[in-house]
Each structure stands twice: as structure tokens, then as C-alpha cells.
N, C-alpha and C. Protein backbone atom coordinates (compact mmCIF):
# COMPACT_ATOMS: atom_id res chain seq x y z
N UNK A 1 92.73 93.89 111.45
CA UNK A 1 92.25 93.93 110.09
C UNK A 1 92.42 92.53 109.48
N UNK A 2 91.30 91.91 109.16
CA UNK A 2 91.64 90.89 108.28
C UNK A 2 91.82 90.66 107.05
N UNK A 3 92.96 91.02 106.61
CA UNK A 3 93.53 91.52 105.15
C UNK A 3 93.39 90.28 104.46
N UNK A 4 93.28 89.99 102.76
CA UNK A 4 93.17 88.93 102.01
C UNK A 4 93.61 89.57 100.30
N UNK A 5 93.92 88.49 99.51
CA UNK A 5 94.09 88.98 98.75
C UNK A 5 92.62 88.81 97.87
N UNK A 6 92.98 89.85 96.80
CA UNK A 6 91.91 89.99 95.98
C UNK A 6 92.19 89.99 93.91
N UNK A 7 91.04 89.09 93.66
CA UNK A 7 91.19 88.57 92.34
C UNK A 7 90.69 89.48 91.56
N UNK A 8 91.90 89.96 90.65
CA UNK A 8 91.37 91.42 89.71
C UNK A 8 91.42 90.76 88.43
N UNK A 9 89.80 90.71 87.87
CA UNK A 9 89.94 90.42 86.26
C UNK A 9 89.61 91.46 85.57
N UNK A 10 89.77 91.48 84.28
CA UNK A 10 89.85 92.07 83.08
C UNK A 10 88.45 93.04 83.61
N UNK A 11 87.09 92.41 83.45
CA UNK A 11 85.66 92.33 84.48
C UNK A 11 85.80 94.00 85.69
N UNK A 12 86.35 93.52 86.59
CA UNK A 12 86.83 94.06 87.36
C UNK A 12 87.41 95.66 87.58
N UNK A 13 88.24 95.49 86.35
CA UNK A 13 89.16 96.64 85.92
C UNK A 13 88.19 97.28 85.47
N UNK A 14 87.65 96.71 84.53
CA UNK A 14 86.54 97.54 83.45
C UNK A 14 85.58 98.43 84.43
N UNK A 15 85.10 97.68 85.21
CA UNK A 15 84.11 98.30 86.32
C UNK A 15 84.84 99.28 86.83
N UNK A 16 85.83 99.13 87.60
CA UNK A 16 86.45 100.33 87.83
C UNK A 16 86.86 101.58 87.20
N UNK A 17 87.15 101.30 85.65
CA UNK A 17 87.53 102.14 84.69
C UNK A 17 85.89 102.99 84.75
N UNK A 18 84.65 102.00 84.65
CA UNK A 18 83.50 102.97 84.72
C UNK A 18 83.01 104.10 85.51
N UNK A 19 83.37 103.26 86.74
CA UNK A 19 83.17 104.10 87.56
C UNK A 19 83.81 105.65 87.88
N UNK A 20 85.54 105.44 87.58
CA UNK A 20 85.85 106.22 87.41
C UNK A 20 85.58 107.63 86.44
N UNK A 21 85.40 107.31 85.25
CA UNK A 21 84.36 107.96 84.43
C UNK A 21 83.16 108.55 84.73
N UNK A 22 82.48 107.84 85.57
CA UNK A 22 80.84 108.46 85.74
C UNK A 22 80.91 109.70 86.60
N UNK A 23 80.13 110.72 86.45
CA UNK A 23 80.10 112.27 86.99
C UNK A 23 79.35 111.60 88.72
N UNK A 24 80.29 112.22 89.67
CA UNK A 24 79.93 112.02 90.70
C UNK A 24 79.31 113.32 91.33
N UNK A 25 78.39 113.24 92.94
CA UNK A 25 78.46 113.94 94.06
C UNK A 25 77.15 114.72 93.07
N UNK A 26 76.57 114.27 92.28
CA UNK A 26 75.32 114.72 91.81
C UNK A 26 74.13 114.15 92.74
N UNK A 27 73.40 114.81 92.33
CA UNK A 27 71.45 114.89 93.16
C UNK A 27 70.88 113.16 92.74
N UNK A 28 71.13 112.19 93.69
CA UNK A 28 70.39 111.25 93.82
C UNK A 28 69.30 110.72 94.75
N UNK A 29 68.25 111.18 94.15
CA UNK A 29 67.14 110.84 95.08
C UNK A 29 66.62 109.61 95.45
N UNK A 30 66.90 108.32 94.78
CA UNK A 30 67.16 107.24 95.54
C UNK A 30 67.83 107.01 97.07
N UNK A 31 68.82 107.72 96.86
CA UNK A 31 69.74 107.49 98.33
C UNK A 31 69.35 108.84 99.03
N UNK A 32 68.62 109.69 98.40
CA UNK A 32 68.30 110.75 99.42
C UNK A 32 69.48 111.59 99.38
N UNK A 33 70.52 111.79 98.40
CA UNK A 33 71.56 112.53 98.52
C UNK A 33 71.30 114.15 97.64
N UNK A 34 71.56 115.12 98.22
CA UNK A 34 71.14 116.23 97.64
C UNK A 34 71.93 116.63 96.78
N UNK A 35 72.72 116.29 96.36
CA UNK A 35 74.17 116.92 95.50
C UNK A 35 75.09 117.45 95.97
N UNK A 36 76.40 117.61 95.70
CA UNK A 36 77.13 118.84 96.34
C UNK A 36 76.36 120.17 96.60
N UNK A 37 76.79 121.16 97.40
CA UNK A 37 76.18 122.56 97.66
C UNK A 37 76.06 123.33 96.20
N UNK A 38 77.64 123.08 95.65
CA UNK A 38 77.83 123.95 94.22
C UNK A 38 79.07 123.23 93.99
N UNK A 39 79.47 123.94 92.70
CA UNK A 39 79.90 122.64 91.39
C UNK A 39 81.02 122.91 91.68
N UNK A 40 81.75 123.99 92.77
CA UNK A 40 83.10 123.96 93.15
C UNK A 40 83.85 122.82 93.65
N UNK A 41 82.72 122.83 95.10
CA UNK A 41 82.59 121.48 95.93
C UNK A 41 82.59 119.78 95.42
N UNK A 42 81.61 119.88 94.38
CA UNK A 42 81.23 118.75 93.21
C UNK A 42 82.74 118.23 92.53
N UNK A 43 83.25 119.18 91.84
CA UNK A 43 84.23 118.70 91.25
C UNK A 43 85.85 119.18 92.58
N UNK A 44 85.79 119.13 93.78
CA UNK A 44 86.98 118.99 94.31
C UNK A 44 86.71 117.54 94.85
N UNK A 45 85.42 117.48 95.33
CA UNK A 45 85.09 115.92 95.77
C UNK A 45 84.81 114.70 94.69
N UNK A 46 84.69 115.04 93.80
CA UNK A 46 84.58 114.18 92.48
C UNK A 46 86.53 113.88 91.81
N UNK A 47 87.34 115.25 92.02
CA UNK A 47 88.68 114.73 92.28
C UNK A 47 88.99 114.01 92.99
N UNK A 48 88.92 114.02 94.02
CA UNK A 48 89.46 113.20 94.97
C UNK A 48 89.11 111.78 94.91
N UNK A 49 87.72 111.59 94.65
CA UNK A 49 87.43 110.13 94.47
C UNK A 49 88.11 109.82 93.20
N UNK A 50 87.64 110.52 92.14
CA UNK A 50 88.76 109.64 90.70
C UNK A 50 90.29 109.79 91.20
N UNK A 51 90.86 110.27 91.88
CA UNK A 51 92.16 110.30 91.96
C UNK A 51 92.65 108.81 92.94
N UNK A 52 91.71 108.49 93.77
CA UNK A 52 92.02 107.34 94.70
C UNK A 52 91.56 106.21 93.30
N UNK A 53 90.57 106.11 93.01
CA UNK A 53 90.48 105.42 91.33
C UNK A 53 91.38 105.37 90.59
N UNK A 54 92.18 106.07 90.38
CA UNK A 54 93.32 106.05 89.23
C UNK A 54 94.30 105.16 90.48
N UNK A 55 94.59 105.51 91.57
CA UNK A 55 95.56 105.03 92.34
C UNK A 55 94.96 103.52 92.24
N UNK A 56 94.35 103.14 92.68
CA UNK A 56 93.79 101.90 92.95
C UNK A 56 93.88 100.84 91.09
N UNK A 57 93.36 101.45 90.52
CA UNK A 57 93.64 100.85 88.99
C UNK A 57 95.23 100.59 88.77
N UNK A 58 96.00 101.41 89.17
CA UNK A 58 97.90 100.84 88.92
C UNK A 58 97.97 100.47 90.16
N UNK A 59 97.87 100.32 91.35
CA UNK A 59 98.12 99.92 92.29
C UNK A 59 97.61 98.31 92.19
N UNK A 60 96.64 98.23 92.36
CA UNK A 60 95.54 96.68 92.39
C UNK A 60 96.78 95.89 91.75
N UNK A 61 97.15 96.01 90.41
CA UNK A 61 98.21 95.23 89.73
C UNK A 61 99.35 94.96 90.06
N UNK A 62 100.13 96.07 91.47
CA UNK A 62 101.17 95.56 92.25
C UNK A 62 100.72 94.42 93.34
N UNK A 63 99.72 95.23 94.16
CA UNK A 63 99.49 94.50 95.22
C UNK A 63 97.94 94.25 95.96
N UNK A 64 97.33 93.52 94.85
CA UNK A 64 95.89 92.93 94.71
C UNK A 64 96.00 92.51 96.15
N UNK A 65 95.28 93.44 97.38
CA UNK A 65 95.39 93.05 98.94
C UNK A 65 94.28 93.97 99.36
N UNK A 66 93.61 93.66 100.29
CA UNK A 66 92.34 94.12 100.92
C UNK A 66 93.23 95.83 101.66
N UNK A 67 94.36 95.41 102.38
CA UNK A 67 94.87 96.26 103.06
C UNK A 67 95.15 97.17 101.95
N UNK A 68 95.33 97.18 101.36
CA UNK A 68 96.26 98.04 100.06
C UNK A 68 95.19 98.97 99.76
N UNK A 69 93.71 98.59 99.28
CA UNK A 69 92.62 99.08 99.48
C UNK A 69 92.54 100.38 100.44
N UNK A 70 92.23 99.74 101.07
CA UNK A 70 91.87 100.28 102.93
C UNK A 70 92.68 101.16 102.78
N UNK A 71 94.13 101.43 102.17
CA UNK A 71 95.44 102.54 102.75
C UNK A 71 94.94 103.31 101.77
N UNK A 72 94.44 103.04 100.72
CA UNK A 72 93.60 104.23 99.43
C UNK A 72 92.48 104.72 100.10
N UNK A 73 91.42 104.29 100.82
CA UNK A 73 90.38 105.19 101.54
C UNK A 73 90.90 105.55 102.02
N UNK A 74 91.55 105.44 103.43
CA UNK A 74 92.51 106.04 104.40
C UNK A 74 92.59 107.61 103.56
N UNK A 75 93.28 107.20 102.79
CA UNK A 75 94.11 108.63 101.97
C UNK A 75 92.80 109.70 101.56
N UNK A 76 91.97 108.79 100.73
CA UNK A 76 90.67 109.51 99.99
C UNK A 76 90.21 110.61 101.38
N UNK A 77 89.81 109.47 102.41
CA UNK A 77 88.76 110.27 103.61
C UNK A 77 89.07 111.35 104.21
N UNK A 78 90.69 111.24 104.30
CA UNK A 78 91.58 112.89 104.60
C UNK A 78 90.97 114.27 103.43
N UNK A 79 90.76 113.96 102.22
CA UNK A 79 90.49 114.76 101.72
C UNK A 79 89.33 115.42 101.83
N UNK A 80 88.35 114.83 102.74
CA UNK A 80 86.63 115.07 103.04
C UNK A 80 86.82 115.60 104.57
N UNK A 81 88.10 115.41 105.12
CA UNK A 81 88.14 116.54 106.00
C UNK A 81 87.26 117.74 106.76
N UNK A 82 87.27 117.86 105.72
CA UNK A 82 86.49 119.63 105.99
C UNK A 82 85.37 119.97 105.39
N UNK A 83 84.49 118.80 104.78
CA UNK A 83 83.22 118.91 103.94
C UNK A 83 82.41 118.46 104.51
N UNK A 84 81.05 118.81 104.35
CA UNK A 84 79.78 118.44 105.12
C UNK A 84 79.53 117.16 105.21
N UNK A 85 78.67 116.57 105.83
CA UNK A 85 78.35 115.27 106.38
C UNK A 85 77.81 114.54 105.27
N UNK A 86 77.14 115.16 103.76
CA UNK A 86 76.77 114.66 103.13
C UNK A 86 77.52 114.41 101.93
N UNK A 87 78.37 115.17 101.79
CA UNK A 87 79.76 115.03 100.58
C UNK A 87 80.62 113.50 101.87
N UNK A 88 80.57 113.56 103.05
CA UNK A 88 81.74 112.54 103.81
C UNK A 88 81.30 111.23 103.51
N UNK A 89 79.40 111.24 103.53
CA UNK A 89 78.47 110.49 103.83
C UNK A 89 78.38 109.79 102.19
N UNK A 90 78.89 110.49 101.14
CA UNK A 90 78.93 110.21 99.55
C UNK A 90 80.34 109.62 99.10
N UNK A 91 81.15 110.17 99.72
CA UNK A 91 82.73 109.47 99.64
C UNK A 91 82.78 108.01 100.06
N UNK A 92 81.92 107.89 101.37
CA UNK A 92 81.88 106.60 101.68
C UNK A 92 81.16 105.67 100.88
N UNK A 93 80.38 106.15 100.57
CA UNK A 93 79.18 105.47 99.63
C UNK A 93 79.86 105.05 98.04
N UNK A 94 81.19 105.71 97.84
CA UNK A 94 82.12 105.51 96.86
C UNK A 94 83.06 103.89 97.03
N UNK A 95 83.39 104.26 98.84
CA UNK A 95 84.30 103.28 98.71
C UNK A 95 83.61 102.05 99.12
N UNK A 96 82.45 101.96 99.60
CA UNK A 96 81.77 100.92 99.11
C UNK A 96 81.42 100.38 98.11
N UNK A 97 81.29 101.01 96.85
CA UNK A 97 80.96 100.57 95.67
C UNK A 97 82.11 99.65 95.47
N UNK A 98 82.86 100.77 95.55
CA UNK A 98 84.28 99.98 95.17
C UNK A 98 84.76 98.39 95.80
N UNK A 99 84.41 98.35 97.15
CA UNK A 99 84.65 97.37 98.08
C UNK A 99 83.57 95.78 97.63
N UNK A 100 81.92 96.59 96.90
CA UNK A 100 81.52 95.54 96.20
C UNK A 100 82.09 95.50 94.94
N UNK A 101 82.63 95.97 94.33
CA UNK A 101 83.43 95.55 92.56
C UNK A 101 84.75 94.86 92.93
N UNK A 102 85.14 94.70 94.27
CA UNK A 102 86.88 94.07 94.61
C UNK A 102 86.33 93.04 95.28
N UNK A 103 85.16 92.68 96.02
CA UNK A 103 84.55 91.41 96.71
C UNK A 103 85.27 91.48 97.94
N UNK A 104 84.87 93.05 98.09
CA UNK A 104 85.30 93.12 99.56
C UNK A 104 84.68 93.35 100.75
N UNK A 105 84.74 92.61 101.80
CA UNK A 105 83.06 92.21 102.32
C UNK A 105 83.03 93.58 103.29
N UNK A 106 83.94 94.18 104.19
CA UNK A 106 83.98 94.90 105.62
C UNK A 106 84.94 95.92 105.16
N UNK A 107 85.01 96.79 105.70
CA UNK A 107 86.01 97.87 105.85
C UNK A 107 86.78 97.74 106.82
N UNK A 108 86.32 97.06 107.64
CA UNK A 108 86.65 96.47 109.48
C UNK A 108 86.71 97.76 110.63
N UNK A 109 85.61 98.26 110.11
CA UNK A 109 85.12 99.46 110.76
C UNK A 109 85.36 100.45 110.22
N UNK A 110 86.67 100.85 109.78
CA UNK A 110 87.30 102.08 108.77
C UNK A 110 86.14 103.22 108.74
N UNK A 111 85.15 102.69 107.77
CA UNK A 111 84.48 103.88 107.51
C UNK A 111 83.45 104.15 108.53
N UNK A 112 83.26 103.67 109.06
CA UNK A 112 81.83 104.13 110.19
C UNK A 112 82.86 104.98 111.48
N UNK A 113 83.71 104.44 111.29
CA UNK A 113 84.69 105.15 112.78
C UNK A 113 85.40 106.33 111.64
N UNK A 114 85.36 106.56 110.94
CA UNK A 114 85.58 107.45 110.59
C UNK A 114 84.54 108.80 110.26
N UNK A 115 83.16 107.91 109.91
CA UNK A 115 81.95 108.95 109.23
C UNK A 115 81.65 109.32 110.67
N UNK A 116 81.19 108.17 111.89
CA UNK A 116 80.54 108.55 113.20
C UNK A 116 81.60 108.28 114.17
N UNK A 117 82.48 108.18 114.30
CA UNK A 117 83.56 108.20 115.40
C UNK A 117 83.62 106.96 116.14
N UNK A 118 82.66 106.01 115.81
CA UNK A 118 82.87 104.54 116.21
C UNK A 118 82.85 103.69 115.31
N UNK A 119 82.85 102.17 116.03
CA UNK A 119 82.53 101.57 115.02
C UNK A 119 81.14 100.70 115.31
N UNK A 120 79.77 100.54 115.54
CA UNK A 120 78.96 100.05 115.27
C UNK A 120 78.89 98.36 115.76
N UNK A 121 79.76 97.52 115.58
CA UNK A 121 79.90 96.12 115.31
C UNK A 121 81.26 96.24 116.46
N UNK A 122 81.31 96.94 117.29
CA UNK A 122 82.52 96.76 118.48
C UNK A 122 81.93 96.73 119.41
């Protein structure tokens, strides 16, 4: 893993604070995503992502580090466990957002070996 640190401004936070806020795992037909199945699903997977969000917002301020990141998906992707390919396939699509608002270029495979069991770029 090529870990680095990462520059959190005011900017930064804010974005994250948004994101956290915005209603997730809804019907986007841009990305071709159908929504959760039902609003049970919606809001256990919409927890889980704001909850790695809240972690990451007090965390970032201890230890602004790529790895530090990475150990918050880690955690998030356990929770998608047991959900369809398109709620796993939307979680990821989370921590990418996130990975462009921290200027974080790779996951260093993380999520593709996790969504498809490899990694793509190995």
C-alpha cells in the first residue's frame, strides 16, 4: 500500500459534511443504479455509509493518512457483506467519492478485490 498523508481543509470537511447529509442508495439513472430493493435495505446501507462518514470526519483530524482511510472502507465493506451486487457495487461508488474529495488517487486494489475477488491492475 502506498500510504501518504492527506491535506484536510475547511473545503474538504465541508464536502464531506455534504455528503454525509445527502439521502443515499436511491434510483440513479445516470450510473444505471436501480435503488435499493426497499427502504429497509436503503436506510441499513445508507447507515453504514454515514456511519464510516462520521468516523472519517473525527478521525481525518487525528490521523490525515491514506491508510487510515482504507481501514474505514475496510470496516464500511464488512457491512455489505450480505447485500446484492448492486447495494456492494453503490458502497463502492461511495468510497470513491470520498477518495476524490481526500485526493486520493487508488484504493491499491481494495475495492475491486473486494467487489470482484481480484484486483484488475495485478
Amino acid at each position: 500500500m502506498k500510504d501518504h498523508d492527506l491535506i484536510m481543509t475547511e473545503e474538504t470537511a465541508e464536502r464531506l459534511a455534504a455528503l454525509r447529509y445527502k439521502t443515499k442508495f436511491m434510483e440513479d439513472t445516470k450510473r444505471l443504479y436501480p435503488g435499493a430493493p426497499d427502504e429497509q435495505i436503503r436506510q441499513r446501507a445508507e447507515t453504514a455509509v454515514n456511519a464510516m462518514l462520521d468516523r472519517l470526519r473525527i478521525g481525518l483530524q487525528r490521523s490525515p493518512r491514506k491508510s487510515y482511510v482504507l481501514s474505514e472502507f475496510a470496516k464500511l465493506l464488512k457491512d455489505f457483506d450480505g447485500e446484492d451486487s448492486e447495494e456492494k457495487e453503490e458502497a463502492c461508488e461511495y468510497c470513491e467519492e470520498v477518495m476524490a474529495l481526500l485526493g486520493i488517487e487508488s484504493s491499491d486494489g481494495m475495492l475491486n478485490t473486494w467487489l470482484y475477488g481480484f484486483d484488475p491492475d495485478e
